[in-house]
C-alpha atoms as a PDB file:
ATOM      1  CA  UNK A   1     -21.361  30.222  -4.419  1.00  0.00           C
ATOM      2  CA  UNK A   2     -19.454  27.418  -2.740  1.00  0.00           C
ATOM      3  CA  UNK A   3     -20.627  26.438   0.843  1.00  0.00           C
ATOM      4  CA  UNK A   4     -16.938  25.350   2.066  1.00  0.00           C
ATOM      5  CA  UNK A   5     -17.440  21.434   1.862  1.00  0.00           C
ATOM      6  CA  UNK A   6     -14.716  20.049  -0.252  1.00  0.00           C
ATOM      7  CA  UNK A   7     -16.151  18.669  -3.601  1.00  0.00           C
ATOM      8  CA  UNK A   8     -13.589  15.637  -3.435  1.00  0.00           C
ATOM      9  CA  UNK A   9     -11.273  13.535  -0.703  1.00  0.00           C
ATOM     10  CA  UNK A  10      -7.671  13.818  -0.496  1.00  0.00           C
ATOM     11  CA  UNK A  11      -6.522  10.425  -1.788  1.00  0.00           C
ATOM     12  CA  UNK A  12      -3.145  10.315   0.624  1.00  0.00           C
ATOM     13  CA  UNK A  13      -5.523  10.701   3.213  1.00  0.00           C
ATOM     14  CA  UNK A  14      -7.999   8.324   3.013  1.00  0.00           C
ATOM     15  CA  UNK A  15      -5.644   5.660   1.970  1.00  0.00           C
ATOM     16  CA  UNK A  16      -4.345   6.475   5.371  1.00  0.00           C
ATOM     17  CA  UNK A  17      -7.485   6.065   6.912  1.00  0.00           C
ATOM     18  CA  UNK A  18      -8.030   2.935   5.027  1.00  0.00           C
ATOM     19  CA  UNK A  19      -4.549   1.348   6.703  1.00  0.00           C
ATOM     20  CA  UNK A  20      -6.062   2.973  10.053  1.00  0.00           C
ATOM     21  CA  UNK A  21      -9.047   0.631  10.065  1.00  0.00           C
ATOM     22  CA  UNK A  22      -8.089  -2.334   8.653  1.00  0.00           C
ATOM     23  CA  UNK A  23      -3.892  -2.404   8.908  1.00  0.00           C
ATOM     24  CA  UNK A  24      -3.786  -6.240   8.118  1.00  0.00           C
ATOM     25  CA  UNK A  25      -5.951  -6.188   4.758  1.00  0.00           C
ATOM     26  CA  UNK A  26      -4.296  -7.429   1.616  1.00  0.00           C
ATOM     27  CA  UNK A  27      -4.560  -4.425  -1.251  1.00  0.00           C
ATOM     28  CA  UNK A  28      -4.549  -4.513  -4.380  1.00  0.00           C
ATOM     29  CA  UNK A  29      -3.713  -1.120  -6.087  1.00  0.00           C
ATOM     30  CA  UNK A  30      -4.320  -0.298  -9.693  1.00  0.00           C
ATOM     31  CA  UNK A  31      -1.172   0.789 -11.806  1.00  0.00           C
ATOM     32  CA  UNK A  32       0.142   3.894 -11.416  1.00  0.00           C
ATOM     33  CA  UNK A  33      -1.186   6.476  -9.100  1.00  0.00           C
ATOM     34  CA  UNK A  34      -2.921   4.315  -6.496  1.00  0.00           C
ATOM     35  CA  UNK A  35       0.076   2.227  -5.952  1.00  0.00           C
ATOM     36  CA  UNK A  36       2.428   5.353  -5.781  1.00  0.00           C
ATOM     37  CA  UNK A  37       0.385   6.715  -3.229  1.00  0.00           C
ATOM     38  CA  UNK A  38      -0.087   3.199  -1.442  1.00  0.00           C
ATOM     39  CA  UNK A  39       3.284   2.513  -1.493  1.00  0.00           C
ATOM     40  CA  UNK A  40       4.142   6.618   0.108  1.00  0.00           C
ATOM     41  CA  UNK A  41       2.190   5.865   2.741  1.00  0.00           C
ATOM     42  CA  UNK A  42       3.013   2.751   3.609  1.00  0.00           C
ATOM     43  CA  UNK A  43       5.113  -0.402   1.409  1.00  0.00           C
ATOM     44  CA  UNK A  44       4.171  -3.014   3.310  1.00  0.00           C
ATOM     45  CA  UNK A  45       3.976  -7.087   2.459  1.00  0.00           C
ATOM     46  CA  UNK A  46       0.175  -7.114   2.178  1.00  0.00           C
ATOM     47  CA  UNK A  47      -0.082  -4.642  -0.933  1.00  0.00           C
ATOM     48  CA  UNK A  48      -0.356  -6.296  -4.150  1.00  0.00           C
ATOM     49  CA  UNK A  49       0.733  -3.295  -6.610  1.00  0.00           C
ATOM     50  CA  UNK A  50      -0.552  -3.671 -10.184  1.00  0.00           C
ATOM     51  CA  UNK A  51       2.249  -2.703 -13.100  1.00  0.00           C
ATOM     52  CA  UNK A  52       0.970  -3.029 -17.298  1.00  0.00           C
ATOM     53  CA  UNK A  53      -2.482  -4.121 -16.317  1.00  0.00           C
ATOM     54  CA  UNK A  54      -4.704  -1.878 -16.557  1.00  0.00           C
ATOM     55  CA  UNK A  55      -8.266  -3.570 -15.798  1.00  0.00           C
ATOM     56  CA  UNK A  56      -7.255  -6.172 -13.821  1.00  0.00           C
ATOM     57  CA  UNK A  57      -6.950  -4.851 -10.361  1.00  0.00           C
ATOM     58  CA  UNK A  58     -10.854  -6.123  -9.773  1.00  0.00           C
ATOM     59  CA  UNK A  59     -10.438  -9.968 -11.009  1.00  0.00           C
ATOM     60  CA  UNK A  60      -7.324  -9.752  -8.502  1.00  0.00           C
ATOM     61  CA  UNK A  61      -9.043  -8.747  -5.528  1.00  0.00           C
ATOM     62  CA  UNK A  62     -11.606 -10.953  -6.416  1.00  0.00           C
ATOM     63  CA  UNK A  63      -9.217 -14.369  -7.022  1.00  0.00           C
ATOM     64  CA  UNK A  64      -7.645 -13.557  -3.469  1.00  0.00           C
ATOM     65  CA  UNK A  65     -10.605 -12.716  -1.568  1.00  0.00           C
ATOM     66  CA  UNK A  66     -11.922 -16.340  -3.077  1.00  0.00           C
ATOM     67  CA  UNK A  67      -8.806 -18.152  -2.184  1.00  0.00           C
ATOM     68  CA  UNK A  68      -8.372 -16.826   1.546  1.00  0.00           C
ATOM     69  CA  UNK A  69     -10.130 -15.696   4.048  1.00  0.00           C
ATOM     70  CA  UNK A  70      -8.149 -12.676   4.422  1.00  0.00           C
ATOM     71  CA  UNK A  71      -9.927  -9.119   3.873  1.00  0.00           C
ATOM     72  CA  UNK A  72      -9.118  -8.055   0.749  1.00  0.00           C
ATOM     73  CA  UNK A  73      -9.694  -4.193  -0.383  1.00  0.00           C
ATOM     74  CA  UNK A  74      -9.221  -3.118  -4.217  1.00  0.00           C
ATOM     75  CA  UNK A  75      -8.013   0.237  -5.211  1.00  0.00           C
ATOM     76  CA  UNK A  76      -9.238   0.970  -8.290  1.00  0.00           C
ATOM     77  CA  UNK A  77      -8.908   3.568 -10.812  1.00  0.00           C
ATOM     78  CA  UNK A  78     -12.168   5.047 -12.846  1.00  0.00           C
ATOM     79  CA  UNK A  79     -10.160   4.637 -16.097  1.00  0.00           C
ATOM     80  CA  UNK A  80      -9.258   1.395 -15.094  1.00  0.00           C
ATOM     81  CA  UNK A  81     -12.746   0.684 -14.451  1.00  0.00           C
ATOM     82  CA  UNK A  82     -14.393   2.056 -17.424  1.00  0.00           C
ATOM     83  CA  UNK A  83     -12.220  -0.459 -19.535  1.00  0.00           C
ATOM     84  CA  UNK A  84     -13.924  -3.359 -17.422  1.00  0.00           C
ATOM     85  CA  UNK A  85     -17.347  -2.290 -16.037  1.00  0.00           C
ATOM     86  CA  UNK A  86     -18.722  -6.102 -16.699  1.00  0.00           C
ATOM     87  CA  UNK A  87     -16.023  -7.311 -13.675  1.00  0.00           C
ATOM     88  CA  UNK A  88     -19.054  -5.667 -11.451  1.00  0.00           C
ATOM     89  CA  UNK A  89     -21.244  -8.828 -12.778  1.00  0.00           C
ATOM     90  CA  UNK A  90     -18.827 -11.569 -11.485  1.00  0.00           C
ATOM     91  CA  UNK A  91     -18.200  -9.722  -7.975  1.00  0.00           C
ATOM     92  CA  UNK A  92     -21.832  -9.405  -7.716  1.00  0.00           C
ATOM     93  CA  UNK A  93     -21.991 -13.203  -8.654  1.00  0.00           C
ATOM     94  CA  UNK A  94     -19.990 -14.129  -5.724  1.00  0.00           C
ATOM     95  CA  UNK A  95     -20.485 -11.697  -3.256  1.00  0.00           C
ATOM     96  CA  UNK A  96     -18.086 -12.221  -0.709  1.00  0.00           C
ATOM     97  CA  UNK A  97     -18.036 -10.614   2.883  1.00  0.00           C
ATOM     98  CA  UNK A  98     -14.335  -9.904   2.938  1.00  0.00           C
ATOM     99  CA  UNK A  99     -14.301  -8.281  -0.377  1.00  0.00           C
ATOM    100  CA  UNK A 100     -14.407  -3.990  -0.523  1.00  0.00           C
ATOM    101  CA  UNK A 101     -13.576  -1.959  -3.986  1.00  0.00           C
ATOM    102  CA  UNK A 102     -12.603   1.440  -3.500  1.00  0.00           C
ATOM    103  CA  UNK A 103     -12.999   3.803  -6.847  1.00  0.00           C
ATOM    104  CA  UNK A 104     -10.697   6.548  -7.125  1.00  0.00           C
ATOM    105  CA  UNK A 105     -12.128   8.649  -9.265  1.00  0.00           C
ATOM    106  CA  UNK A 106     -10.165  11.675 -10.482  1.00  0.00           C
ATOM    107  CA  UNK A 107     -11.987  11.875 -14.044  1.00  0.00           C
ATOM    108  CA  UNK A 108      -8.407  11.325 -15.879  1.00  0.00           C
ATOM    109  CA  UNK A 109      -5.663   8.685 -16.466  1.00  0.00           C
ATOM    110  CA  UNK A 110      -3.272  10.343 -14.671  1.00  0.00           C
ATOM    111  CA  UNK A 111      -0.411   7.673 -14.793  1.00  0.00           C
ATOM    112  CA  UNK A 112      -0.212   8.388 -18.510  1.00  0.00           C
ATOM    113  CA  UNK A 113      -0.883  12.164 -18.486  1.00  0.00           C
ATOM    114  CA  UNK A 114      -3.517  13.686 -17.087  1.00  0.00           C
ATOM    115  CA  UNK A 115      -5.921  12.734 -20.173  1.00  0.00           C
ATOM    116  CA  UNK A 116      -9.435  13.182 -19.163  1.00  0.00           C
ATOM    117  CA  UNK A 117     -11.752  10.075 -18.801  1.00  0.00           C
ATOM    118  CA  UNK A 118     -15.529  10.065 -19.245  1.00  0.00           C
ATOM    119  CA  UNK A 119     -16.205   8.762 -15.569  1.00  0.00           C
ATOM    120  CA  UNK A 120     -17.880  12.411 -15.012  1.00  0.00           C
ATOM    121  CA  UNK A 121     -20.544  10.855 -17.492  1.00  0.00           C
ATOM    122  CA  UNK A 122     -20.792   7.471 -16.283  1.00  0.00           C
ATOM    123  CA  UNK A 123     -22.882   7.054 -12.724  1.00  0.00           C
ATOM    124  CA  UNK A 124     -20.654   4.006 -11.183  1.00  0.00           C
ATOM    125  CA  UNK A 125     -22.595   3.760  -8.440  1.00  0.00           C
ATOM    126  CA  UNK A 126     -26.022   3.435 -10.444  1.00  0.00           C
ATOM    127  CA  UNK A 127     -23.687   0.509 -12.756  1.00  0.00           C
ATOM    128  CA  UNK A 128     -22.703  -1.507  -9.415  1.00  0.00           C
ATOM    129  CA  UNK A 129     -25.805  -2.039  -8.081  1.00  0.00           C
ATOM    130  CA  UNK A 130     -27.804  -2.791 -11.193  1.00  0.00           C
ATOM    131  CA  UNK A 131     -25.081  -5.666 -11.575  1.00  0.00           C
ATOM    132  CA  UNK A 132     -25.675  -6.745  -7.729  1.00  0.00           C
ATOM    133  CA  UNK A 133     -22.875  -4.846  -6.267  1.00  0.00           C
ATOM    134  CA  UNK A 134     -23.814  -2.407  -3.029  1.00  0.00           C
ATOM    135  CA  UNK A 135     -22.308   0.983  -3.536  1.00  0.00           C
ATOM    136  CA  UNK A 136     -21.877   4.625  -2.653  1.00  0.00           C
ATOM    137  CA  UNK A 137     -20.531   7.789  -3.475  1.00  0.00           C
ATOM    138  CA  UNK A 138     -18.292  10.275  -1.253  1.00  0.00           C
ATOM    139  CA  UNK A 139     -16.903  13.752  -1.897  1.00  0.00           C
ATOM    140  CA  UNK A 140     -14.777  13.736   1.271  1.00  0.00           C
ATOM    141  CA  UNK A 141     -11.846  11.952   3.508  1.00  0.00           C
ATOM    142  CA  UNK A 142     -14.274  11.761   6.375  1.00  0.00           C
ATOM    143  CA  UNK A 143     -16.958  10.667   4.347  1.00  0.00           C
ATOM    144  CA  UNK A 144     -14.932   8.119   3.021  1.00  0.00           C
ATOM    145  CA  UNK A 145     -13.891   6.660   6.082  1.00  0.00           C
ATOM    146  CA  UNK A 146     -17.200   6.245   7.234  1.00  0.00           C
ATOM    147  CA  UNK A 147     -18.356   4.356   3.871  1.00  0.00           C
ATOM    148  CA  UNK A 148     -15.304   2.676   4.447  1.00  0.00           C
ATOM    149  CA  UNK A 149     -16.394   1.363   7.775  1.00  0.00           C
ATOM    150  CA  UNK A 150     -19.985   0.383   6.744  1.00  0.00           C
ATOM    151  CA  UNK A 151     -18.675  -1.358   3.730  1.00  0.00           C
ATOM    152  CA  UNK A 152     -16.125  -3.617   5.392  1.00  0.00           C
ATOM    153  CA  UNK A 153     -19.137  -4.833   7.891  1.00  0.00           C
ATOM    154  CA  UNK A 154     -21.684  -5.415   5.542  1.00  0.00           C
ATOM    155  CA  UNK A 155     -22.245  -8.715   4.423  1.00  0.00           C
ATOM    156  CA  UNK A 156     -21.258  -9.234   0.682  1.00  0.00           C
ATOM    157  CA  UNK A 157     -19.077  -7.002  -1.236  1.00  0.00           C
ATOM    158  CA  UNK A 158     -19.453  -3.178  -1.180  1.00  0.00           C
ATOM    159  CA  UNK A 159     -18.264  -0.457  -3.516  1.00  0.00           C
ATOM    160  CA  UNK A 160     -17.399   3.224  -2.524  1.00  0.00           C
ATOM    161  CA  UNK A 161     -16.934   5.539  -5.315  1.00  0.00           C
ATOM    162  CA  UNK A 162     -14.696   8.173  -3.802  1.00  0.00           C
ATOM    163  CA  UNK A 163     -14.393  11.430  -5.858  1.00  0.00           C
ATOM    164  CA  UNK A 164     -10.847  12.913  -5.561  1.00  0.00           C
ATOM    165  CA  UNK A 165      -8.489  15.218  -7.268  1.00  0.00           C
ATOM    166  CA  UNK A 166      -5.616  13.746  -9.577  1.00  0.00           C
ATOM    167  CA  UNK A 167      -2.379  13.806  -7.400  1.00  0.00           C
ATOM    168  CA  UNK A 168       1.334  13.798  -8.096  1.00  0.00           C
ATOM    169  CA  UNK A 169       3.131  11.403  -6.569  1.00  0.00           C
ATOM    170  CA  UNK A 170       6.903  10.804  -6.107  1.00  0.00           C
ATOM    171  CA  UNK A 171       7.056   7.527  -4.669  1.00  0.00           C
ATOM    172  CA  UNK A 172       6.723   4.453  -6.251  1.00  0.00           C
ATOM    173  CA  UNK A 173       6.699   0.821  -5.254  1.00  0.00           C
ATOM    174  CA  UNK A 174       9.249  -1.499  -5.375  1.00  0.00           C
ATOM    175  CA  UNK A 175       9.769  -2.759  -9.046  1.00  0.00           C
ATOM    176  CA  UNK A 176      10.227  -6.566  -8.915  1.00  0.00           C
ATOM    177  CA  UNK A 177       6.803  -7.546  -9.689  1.00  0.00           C
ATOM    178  CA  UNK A 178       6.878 -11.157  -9.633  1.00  0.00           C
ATOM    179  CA  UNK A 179       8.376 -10.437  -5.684  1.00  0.00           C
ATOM    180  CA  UNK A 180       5.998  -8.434  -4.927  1.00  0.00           C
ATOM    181  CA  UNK A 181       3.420 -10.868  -5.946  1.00  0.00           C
ATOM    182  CA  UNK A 182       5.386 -13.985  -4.017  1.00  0.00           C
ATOM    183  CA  UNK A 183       5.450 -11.646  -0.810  1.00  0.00           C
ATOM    184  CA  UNK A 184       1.669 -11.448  -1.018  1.00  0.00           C
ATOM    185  CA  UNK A 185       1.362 -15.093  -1.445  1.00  0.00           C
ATOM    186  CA  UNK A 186       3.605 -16.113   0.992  1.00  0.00           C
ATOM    187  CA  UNK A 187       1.763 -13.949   3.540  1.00  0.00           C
ATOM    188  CA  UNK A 188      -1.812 -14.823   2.864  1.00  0.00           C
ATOM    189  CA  UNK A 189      -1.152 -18.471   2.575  1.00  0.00           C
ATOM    190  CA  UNK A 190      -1.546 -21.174   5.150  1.00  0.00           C
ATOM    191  CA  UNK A 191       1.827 -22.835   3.940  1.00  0.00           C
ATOM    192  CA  UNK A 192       3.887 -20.348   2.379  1.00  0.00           C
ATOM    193  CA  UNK A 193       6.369 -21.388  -0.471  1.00  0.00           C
ATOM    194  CA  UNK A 194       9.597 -20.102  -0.336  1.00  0.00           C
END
């Protein structure tokens, strides 16, 4: 018998709520589904959307948060994690304050079709902080927000595992990568180059 909490977050939602509280972070959003849904609620010059790189979203984050001072907040994908749990080592090795990683977790790899993942057997949370990482789990938008709080004021990096349901998006992000990636330079950088 169900008690009436929801079991997972609404992704739209709490990448609202993410924009809410920190509306001048640079993100970087795994391919597919977490840059559709970044770039439907808001396209903006700060989001770094990740297209044919799968696994990479992590050592991203991680290369701007070490070139900039900027707050930096990766949205990651479990399948996209799974293929590169050992990126939790290096993040761990530097640690940085303005560093957050945000796990959707939807147990499949929707972008490709909806093929299940084994994230359901894998405890993420348990993996990041035997490799030095501080995480948490949450099962709901407001819970997320909250994690989301603590994590961007704690010192050194923080993970939140965030269990949601796949979604369908429509939107997509613009499709000139190598723009996309100049317009995130150019605005992070103390002497942009045009």
């Amino acid at each position: 018998m169900s008690d009436g909490t929801p079991k997972t977050a609404d992704q739209i939602a709490c990448t609202r709520r993410l924009l809410d509280v920190t509306p001048d972070a640079v993100l970087v959003s795994n391919l597919g589904v977490a840059s559709y849904v970044l770039a439907g609620v808001a396209d903006r010059e700060r989001n770094f959307y990740q297209w044919g790189s799968m696994g990479v979203t992590m050592p991203v984050g991680l290369g701007l948060a070490l070139v900039s001072d900027e707050h930096v907040t990766v949205l990651e994908g479990d399948g996209s994690l799974l293929m590169s749990l050992g990126e939790l080592t290096t993040v761990a090795q530097h640690n940085l304050d303005n560093l957050t990683v945000v796990v959707w977790d939807n147990e499949t790899y929707a972008t490709t079709g909806g093929q299940p993942t084994r994230s359901s057997a894998v405890d993420f949370v348990g993996v990041a902080e035997s490799c030095g990482v501080h995480a948490t789990e949450v099962h709901s938008t407001n819970a997320f927000e909250t994690a989301y709080r603590n994590a961007i004021t704690t010192d050194g990096t923080s993970m939140i595992v965030c269990r949601v349901d796949p979604v369908d998006s429509d939107d997509r992000p613009p499709i000139d990568y190598p723009a996309i990636a100049r317009r995130v330079r150019d605005t992070i950088a103390d002497d942009p180059i045009r």
